[in-house]
Protein backbone atom coordinates (compact mmCIF):
# COMPACT_ATOMS: atom_id res chain seq x y z
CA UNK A 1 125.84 -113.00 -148.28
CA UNK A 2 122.95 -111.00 -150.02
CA UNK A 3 123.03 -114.27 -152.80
CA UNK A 4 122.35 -116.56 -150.59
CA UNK A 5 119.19 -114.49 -148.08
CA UNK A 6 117.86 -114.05 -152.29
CA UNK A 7 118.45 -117.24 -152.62
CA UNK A 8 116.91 -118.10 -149.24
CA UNK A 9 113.74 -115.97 -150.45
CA UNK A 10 113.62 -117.45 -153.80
CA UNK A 11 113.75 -120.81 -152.55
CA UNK A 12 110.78 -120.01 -149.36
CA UNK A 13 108.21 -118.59 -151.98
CA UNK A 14 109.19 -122.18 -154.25
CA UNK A 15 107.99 -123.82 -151.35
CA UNK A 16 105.40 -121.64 -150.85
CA UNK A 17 104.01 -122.03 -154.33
CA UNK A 18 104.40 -125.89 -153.86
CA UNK A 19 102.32 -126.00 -151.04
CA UNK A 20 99.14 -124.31 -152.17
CA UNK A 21 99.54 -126.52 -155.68
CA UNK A 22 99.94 -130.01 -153.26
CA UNK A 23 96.60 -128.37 -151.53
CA UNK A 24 94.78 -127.52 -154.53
CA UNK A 25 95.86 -131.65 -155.65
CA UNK A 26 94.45 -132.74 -152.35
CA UNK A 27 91.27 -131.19 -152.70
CA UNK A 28 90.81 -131.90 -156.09
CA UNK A 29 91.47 -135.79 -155.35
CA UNK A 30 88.80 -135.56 -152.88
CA UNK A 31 86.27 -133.82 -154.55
CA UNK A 32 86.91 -136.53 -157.26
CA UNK A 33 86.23 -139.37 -154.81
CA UNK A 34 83.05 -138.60 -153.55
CA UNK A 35 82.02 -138.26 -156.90
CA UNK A 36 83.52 -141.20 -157.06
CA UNK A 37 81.62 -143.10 -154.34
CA UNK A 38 78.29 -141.38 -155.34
CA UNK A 39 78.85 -142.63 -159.19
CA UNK A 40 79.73 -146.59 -157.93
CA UNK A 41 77.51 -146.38 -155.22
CA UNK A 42 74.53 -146.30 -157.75
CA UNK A 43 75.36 -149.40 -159.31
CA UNK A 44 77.34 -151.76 -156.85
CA UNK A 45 76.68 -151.42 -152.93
CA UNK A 46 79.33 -153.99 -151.13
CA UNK A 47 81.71 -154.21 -153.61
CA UNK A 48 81.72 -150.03 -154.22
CA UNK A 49 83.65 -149.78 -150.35
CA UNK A 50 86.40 -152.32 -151.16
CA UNK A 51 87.14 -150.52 -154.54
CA UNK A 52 86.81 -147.41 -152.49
CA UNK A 53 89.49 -148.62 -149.90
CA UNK A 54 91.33 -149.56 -152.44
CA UNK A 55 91.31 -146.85 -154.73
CA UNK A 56 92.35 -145.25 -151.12
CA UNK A 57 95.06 -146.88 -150.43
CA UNK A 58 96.89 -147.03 -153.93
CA UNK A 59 96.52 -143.16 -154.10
CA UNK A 60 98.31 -142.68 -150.78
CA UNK A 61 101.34 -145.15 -151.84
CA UNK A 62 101.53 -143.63 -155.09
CA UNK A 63 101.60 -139.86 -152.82
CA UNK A 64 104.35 -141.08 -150.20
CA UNK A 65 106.13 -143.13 -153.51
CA UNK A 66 106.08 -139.57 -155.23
CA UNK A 67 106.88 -137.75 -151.71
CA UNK A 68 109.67 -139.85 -151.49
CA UNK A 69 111.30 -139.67 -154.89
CA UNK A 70 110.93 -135.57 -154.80
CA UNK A 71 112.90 -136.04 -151.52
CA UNK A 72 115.58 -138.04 -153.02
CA UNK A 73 115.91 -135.55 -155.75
CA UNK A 74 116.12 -132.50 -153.75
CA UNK A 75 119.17 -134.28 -151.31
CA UNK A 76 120.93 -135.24 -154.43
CA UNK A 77 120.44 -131.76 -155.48
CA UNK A 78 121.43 -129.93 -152.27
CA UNK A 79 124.80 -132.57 -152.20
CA UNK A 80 125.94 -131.42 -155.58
CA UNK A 81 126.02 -127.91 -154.80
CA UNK A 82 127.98 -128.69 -151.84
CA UNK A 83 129.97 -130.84 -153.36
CA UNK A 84 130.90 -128.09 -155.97
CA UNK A 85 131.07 -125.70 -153.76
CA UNK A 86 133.93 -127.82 -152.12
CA UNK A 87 135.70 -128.38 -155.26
CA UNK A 88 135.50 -125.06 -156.02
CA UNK A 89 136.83 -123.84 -152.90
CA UNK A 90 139.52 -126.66 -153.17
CA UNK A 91 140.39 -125.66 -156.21
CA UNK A 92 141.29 -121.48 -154.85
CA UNK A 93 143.45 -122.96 -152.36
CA UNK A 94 145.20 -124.81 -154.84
CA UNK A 95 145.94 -122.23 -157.33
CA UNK A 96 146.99 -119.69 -154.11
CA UNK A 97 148.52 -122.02 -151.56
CA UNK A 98 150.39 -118.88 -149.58
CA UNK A 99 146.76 -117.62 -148.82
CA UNK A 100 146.75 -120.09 -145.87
């Protein structure tokens, strides 16, 4: 039981950590953007807010893309440790089926 509320902790400061470094991204992509606009808006004026908008909108498929593939990874993740745990489990009850 005290593995798995370490385990619990361990895994809460993880996401912890993760946060501030997806905030610290975020603000960093922004920041980079207006400098962005500022930069393009010297030298092009209507075709700076279509790049913009599109610069916009890849950035936030490539986010939910990479959102989406971390997600994958940690449910693949979570089902092999269960599925382990199972086999492991399975496996005690086979080697001491009078335990029942």
């Amino acid at each position: 039981m005290s593995s798995l509320l370490q385990e619990n902790d361990n895994l809460r400061s993880t996401v912890e950590l993760l946060n501030v470094r997806l905030s610290s991204i975020n603000e960093i992509l922004s920041i980079q953007e207006k400098e962005l606009m500022k930069f393009q808006s010297k030298f092009t004026k209507d075709a700076g807010n279509k790049q913009d908008g599109l610069l916009t909108k890849w950035r936030e498929k490539v986010f939910a893309l990479l959102v989406q593939l971390k997600s994958q990874e940690i449910i693949h993740e979570k089902e092999e440790r269960k599925e382990r745990a199972q086999v492991k489990h399975l496996m005690k009850e086979w080697r001491n089926p009078s335990k029942k």
